[in-house]
N, C-alpha and C. Protein backbone atom coordinates (compact mmCIF):
# COMPACT_ATOMS: atom_id res chain seq x y z
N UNK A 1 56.04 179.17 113.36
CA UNK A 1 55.08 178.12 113.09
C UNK A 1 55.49 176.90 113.89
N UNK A 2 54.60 176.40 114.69
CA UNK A 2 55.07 175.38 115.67
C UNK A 2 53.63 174.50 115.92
N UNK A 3 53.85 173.39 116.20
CA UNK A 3 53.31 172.45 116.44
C UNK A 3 52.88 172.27 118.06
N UNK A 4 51.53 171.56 118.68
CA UNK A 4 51.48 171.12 119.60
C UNK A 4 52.25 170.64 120.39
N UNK A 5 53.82 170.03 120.01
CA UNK A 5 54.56 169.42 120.99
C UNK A 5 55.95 170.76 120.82
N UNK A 6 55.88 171.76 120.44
CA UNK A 6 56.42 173.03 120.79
C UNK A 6 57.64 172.33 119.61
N UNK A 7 57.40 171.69 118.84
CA UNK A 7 58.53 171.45 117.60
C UNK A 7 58.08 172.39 116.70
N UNK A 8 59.46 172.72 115.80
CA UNK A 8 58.98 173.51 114.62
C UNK A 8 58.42 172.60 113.42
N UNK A 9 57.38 173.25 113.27
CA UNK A 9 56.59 172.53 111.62
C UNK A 9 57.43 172.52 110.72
N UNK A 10 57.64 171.35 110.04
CA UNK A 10 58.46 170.86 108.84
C UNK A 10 57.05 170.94 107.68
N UNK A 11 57.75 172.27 106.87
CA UNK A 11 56.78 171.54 105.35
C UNK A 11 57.08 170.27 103.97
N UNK A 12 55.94 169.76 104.52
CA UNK A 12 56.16 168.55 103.59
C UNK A 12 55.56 167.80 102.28
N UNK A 13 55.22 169.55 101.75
CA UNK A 13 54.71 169.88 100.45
C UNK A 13 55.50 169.42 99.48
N UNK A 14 56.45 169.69 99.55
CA UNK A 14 57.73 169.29 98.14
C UNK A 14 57.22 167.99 97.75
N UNK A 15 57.32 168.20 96.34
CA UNK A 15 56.49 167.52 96.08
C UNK A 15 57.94 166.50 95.94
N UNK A 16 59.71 166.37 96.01
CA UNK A 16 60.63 166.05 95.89
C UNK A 16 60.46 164.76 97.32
N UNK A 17 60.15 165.49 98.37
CA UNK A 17 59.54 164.78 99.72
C UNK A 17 60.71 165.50 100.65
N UNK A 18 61.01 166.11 100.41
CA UNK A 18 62.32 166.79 101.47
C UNK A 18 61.50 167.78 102.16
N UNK A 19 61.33 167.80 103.62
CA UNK A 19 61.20 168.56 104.60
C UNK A 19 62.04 169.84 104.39
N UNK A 20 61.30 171.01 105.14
CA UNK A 20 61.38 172.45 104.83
C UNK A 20 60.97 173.06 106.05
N UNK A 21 61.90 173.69 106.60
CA UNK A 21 61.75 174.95 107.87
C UNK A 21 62.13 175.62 107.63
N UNK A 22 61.61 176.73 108.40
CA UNK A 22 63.30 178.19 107.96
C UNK A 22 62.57 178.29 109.64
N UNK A 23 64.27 178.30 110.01
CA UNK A 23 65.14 178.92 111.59
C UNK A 23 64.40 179.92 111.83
N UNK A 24 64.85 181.41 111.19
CA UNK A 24 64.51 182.34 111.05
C UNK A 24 62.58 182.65 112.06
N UNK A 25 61.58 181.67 111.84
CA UNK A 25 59.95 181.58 111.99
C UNK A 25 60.28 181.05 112.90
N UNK A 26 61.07 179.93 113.76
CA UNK A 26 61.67 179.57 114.87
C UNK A 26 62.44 179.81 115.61
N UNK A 27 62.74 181.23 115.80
CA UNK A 27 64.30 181.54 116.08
C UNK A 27 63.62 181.55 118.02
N UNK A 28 62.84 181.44 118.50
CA UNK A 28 62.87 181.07 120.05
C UNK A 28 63.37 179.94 120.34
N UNK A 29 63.72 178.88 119.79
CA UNK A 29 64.49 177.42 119.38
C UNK A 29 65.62 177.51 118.62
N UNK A 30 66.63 176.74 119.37
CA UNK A 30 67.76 177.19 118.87
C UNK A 30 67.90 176.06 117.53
N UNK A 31 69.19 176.68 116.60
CA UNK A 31 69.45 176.24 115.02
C UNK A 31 69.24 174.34 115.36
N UNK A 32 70.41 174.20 116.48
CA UNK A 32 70.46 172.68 116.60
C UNK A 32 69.24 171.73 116.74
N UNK A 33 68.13 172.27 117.36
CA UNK A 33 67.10 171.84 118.03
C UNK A 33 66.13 171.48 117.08
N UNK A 34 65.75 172.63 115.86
CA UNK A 34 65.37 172.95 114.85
C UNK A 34 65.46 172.10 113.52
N UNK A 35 66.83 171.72 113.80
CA UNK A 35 67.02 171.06 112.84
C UNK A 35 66.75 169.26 113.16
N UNK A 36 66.86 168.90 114.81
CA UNK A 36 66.77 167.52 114.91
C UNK A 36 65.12 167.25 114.98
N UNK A 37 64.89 168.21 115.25
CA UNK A 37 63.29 168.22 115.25
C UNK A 37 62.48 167.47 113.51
N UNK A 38 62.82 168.65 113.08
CA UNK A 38 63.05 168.35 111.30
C UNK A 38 63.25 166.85 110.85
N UNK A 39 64.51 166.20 111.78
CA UNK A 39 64.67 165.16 111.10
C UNK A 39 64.19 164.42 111.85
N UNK A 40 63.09 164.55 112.98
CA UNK A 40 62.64 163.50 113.90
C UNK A 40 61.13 163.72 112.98
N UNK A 41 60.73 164.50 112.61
CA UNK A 41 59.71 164.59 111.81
C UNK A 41 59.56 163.87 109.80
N UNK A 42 61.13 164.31 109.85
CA UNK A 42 60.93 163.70 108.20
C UNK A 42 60.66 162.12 107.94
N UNK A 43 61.70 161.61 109.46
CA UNK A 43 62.05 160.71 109.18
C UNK A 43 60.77 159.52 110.60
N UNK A 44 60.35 160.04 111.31
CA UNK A 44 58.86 159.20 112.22
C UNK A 44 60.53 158.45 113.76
N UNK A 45 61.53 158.84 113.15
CA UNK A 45 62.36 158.00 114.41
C UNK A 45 62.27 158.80 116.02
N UNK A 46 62.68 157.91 116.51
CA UNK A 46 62.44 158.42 118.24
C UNK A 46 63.46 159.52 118.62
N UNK A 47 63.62 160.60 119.21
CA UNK A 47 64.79 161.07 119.85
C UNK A 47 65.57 160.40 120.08
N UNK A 48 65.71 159.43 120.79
CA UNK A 48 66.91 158.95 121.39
C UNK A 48 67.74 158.14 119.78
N UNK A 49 66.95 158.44 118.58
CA UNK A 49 67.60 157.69 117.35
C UNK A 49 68.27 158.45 117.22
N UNK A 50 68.29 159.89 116.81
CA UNK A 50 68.87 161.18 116.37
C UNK A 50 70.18 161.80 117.23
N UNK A 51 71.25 161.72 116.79
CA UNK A 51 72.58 162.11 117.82
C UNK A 51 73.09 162.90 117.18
N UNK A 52 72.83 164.24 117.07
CA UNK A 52 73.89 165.05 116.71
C UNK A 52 75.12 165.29 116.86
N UNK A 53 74.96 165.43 117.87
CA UNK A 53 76.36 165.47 118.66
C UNK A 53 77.34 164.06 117.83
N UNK A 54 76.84 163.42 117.39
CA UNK A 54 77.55 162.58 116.34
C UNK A 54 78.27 162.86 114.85
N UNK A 55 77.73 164.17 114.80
CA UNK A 55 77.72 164.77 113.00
C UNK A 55 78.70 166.12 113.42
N UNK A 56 77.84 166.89 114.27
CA UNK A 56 78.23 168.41 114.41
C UNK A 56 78.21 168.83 115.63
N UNK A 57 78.73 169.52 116.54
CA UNK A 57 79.13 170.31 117.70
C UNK A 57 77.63 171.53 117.92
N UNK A 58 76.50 170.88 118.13
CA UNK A 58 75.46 171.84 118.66
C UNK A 58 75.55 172.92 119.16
N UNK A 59 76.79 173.19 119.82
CA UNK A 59 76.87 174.97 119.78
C UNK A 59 77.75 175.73 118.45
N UNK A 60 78.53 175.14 118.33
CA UNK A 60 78.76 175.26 117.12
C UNK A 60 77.65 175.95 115.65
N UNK A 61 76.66 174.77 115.97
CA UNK A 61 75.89 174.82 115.13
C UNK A 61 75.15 176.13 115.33
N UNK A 62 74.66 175.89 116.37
CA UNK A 62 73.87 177.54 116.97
C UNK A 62 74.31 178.80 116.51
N UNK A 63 75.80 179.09 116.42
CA UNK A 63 76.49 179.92 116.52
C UNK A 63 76.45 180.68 114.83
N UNK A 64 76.95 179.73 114.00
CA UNK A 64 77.17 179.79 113.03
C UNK A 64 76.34 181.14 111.92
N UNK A 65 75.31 180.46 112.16
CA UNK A 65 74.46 181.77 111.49
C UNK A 65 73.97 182.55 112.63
N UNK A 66 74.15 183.04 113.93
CA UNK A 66 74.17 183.81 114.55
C UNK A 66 74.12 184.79 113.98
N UNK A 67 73.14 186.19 114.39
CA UNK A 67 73.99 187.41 114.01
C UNK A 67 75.26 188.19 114.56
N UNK A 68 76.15 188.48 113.87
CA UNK A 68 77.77 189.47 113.81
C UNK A 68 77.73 190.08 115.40
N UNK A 69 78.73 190.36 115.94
CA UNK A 69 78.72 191.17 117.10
C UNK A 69 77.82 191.78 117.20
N UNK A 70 78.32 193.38 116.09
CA UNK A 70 77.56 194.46 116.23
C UNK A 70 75.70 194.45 116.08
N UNK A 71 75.23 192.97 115.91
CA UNK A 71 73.74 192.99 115.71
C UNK A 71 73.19 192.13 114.41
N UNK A 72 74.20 192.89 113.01
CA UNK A 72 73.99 192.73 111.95
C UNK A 72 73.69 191.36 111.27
N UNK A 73 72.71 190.91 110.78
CA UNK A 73 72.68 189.48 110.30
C UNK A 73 73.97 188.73 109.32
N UNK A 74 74.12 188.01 109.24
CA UNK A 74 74.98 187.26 108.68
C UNK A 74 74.82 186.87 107.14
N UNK A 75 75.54 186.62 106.29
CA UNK A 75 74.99 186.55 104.60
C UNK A 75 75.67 185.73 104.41
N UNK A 76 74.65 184.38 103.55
CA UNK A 76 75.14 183.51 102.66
C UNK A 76 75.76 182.60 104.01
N UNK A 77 76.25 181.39 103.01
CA UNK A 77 76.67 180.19 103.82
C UNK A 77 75.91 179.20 103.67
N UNK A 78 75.98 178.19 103.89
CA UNK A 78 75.86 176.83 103.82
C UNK A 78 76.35 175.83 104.37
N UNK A 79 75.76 174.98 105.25
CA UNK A 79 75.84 173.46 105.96
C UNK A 79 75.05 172.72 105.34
N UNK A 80 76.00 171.72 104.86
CA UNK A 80 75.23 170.67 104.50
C UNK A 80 75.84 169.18 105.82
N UNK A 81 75.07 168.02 105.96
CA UNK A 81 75.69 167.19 106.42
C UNK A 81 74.98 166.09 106.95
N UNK A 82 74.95 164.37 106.93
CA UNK A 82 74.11 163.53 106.69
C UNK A 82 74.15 163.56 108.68
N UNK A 83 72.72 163.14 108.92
CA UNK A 83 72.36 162.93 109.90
C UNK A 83 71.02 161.74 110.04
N UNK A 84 71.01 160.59 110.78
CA UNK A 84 70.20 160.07 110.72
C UNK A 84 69.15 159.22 109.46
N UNK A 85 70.66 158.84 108.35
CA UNK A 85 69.76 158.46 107.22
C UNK A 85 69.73 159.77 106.51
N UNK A 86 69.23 160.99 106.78
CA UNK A 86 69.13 162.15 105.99
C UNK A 86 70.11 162.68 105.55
N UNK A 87 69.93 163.74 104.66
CA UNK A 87 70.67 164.56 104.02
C UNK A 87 70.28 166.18 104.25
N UNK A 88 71.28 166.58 104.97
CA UNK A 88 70.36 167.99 105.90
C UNK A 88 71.14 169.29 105.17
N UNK A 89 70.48 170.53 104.77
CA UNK A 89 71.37 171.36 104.33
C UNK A 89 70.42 172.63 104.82
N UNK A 90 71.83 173.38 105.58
CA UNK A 90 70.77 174.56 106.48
C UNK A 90 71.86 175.79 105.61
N UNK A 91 70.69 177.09 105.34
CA UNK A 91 70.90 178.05 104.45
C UNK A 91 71.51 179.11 104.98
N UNK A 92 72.21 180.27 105.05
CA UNK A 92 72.08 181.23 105.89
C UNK A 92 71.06 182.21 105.52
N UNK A 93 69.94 182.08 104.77
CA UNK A 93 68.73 182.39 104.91
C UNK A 93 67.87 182.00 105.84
N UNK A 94 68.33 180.93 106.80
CA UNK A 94 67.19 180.42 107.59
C UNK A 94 66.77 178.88 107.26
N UNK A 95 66.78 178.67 106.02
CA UNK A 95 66.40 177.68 105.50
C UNK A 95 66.86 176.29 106.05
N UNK A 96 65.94 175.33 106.27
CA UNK A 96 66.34 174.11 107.13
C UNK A 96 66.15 173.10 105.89
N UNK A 97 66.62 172.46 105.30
CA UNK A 97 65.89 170.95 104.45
C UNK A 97 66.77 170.16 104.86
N UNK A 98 65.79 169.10 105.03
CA UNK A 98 65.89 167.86 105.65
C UNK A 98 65.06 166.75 104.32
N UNK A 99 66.18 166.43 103.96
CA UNK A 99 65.84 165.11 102.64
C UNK A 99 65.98 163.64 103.41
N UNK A 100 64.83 162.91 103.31
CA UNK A 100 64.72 161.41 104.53
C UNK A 100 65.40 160.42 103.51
N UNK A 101 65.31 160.90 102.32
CA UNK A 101 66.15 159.66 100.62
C UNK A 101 66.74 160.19 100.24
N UNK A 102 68.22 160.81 100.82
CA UNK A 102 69.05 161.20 99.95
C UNK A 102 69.48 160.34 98.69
């Protein structure tokens, strides 16, 4: 699910107000990308506001829920970690939330 400017769609149904992706419906975009996207969306700020590379190691990040050598997907896990005002916690389900009021 993607948007006109090739970002992934953040749902922003919760009725809590925390933004919602899952990786997983985006996986042609990598985890890092995915997620600043998210918070360039929760939160209306410019790219050049958003520095990851300030919080977490973007390949790093990529990597993490990668699937295993042999192919096999990866189970369970959790990142949480404040970025940009937010409060970001990515699932190893895929799951992206991006809270703009922690």
């Amino acid at each position: 699910m993607q948007n006109s400017h090739n970002r992934p769609a953040a749902d922003d149904g919760a009725e809590d107000g925390v933004y919602v992706v899952n990786y997983y419906e985006t996986s042609d975009i990598e985890l890092s990308v995915t997620v600043v996207h998210a918070v360039l969306e929760a939160t209306g700020k410019e790219p050049t506001d958003v520095n990851l590379n300030s919080v977490i190691q973007p390949d790093a990040l990529n990597r993490i829920f990668s699937p295993k050598y042999d192919g096999t997907p990866r189970e369970g896990g959790t990142i949480e970690f404040e970025l940009a005002g937010c409060h970001v916690t990515i699932d190893g389900d895929g799951e992206v939330r991006v809270d703009p009021n922690p």
